[in-house]
C-alpha atoms as a PDB file:
ATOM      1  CA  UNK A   1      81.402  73.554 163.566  1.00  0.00           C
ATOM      2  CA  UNK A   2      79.918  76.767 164.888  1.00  0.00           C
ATOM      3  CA  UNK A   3      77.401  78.731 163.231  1.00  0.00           C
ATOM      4  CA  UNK A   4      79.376  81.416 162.869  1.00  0.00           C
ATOM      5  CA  UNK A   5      81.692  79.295 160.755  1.00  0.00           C
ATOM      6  CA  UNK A   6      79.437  77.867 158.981  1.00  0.00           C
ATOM      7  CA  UNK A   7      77.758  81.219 158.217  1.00  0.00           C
ATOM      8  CA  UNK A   8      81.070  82.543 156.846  1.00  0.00           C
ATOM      9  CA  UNK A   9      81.824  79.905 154.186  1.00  0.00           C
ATOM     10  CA  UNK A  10      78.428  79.945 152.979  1.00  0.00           C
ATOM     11  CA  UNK A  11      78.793  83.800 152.613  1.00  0.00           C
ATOM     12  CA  UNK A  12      82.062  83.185 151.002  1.00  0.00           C
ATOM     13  CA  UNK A  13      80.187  80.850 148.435  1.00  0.00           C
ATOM     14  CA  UNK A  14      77.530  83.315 147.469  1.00  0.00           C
ATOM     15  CA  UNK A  15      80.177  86.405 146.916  1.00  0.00           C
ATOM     16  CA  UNK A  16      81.905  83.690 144.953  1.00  0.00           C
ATOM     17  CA  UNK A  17      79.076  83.236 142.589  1.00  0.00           C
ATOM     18  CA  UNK A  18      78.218  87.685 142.227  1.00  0.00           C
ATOM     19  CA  UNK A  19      74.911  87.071 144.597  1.00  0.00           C
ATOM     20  CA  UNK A  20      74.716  90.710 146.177  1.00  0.00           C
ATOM     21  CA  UNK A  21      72.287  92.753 148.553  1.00  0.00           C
ATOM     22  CA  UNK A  22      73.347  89.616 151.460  1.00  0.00           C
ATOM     23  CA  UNK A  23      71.394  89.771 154.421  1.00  0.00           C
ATOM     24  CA  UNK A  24      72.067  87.589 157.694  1.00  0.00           C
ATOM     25  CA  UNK A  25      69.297  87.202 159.980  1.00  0.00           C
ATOM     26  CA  UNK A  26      69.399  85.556 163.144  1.00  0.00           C
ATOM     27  CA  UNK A  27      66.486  83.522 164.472  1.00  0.00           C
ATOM     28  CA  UNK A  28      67.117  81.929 167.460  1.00  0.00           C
ATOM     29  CA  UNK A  29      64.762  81.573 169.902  1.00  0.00           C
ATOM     30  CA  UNK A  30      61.948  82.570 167.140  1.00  0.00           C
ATOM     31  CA  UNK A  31      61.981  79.191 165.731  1.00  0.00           C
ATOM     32  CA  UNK A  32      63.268  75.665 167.204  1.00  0.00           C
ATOM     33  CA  UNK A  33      63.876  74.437 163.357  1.00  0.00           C
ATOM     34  CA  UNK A  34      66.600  76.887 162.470  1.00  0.00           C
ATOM     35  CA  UNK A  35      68.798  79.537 163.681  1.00  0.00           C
ATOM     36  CA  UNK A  36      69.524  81.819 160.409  1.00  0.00           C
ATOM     37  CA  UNK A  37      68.845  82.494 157.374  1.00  0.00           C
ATOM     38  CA  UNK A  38      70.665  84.122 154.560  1.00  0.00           C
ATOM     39  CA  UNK A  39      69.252  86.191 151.683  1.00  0.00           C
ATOM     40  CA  UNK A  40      70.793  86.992 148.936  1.00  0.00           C
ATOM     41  CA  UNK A  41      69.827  88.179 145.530  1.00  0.00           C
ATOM     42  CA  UNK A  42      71.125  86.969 141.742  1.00  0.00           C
ATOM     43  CA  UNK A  43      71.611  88.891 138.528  1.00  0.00           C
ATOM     44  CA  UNK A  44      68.614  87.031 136.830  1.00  0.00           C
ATOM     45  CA  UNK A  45      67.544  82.884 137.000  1.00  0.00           C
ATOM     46  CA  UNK A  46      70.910  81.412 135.389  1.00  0.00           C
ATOM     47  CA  UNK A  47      72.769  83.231 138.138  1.00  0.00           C
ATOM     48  CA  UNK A  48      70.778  81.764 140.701  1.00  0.00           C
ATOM     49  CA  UNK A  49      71.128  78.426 139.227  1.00  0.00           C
ATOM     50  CA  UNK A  50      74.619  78.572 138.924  1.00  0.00           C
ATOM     51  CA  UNK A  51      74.819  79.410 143.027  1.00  0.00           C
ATOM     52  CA  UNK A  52      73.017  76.247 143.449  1.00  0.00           C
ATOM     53  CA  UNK A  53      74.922  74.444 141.340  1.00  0.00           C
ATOM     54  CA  UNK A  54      77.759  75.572 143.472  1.00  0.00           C
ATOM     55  CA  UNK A  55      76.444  75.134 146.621  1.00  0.00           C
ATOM     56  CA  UNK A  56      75.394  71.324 145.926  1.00  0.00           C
ATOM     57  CA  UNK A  57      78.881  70.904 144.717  1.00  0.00           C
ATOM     58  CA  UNK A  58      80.632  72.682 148.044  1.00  0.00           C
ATOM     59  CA  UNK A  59      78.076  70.419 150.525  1.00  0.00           C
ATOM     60  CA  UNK A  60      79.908  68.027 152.848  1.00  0.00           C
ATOM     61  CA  UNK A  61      80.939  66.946 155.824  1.00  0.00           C
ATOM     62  CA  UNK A  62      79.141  69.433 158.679  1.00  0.00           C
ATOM     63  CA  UNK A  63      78.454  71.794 155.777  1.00  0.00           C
ATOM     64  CA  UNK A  64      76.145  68.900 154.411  1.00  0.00           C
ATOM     65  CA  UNK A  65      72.796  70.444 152.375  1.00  0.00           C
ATOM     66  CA  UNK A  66      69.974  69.165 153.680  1.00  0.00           C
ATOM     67  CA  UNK A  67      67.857  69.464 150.856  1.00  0.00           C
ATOM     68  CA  UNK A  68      67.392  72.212 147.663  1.00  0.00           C
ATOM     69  CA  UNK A  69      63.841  73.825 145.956  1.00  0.00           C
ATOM     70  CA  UNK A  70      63.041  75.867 143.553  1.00  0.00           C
ATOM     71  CA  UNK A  71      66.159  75.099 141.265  1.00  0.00           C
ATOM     72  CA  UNK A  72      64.024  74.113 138.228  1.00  0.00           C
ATOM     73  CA  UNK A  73      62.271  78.237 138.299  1.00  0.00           C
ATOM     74  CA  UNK A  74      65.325  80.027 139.418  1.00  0.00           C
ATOM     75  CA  UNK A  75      63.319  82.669 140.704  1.00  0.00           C
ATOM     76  CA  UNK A  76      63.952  81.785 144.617  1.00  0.00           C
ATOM     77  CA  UNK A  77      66.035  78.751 145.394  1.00  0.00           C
ATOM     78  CA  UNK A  78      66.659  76.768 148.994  1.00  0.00           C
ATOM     79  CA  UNK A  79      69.069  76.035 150.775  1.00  0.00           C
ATOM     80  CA  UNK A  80      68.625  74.124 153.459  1.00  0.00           C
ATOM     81  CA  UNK A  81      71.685  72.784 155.840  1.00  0.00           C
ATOM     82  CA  UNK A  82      69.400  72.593 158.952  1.00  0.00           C
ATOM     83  CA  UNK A  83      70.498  75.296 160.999  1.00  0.00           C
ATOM     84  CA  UNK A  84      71.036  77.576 158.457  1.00  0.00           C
ATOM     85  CA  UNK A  85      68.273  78.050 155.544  1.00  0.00           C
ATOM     86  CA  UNK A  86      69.865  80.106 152.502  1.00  0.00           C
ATOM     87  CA  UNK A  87      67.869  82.103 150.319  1.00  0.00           C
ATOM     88  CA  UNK A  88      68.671  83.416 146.677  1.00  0.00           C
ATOM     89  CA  UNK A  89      66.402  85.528 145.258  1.00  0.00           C
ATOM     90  CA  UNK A  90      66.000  86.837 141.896  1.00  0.00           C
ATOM     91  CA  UNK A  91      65.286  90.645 142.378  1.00  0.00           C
ATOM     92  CA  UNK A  92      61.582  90.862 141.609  1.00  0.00           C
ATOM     93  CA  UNK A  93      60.908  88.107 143.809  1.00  0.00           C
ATOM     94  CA  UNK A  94      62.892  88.914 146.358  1.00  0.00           C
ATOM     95  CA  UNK A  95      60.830  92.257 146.564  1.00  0.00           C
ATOM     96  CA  UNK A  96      57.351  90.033 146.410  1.00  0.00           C
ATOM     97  CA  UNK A  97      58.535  87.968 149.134  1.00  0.00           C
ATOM     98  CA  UNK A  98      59.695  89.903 151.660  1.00  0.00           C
ATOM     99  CA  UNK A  99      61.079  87.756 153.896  1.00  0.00           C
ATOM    100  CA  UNK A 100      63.132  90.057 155.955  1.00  0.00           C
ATOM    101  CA  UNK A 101      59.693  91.878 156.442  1.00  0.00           C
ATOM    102  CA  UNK A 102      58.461  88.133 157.819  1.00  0.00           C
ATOM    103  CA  UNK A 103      60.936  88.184 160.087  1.00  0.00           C
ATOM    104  CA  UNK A 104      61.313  91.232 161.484  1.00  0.00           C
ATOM    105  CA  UNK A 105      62.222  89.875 164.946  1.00  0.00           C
ATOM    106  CA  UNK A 106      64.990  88.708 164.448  1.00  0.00           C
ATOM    107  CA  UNK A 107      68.534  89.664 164.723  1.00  0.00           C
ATOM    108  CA  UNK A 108      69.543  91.575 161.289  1.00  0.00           C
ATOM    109  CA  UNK A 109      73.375  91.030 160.248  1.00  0.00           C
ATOM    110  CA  UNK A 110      73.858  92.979 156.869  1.00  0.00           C
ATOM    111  CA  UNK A 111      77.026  91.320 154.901  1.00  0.00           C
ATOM    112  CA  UNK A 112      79.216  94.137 152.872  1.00  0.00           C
ATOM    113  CA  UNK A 113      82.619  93.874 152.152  1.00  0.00           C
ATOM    114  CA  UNK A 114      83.539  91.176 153.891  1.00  0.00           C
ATOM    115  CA  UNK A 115      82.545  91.825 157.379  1.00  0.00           C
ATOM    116  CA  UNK A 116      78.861  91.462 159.357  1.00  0.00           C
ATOM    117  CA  UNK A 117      77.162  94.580 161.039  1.00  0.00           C
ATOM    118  CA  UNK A 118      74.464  94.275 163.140  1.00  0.00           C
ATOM    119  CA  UNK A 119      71.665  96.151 162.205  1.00  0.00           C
ATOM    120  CA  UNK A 120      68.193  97.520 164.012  1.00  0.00           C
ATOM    121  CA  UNK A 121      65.467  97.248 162.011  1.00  0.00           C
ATOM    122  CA  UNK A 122      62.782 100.061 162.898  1.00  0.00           C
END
């Protein structure tokens, strides 16, 4: 499956469970381990739970979950599915963190409304 495939269904999971503010950034060639990450943000812990809960449930075949942290707090969970790491956030932390900040380099793909926009970063 490509990993623009892949990308889409696990966008399609997190709109499923109201995770908003989506963010797509690409890393290859910045890091051998992955190629993207997603960010997203929940309404508040049980929401981010709940996406996790959802995701675990959704994971097979090539979409297979690698592993999963941070479920117990619910204030940032991983996803990992090996090329793909996805990120939900409650807001507060997602502020603290600042991972699109980390990773500035890479390639910024903003999700709204169904459809991916690049984006420059300044």
């Amino acid at each position: 499956m490509e990993i623009t495939e892949k990308t889409d269904i696990l966008l399609g999971y997190l709109e499923e469970r109201d995770i908003r503010s989506i963010t797509v950034i690409d890393l290859t060639g910045l890091t051998g381990d992955m190629d993207e990450f997603i960010i997203g943000t929940a309404a508040n812990e049980r929401n981010a739970r709940s996406c996790a809960e959802y995701l675990r449930e959704k994971s097979s075949g090539e979409m297979r979950l690698v592993g999963m942290e941070g479920y117990e707090d619910g204030k940032w969970i991983l996803a990992d599915y090996g090329d793909i790491i996805v990120h939900v956030f409650i807001d507060d932390e997602r502020r603290r963190y600042d991972l699109e900040k980390l990773w500035a380099d890479g390639k910024f793909l903003t999700k709204r409304a169904n459809e991916i926009n690049e984006n420059k970063t300044d």
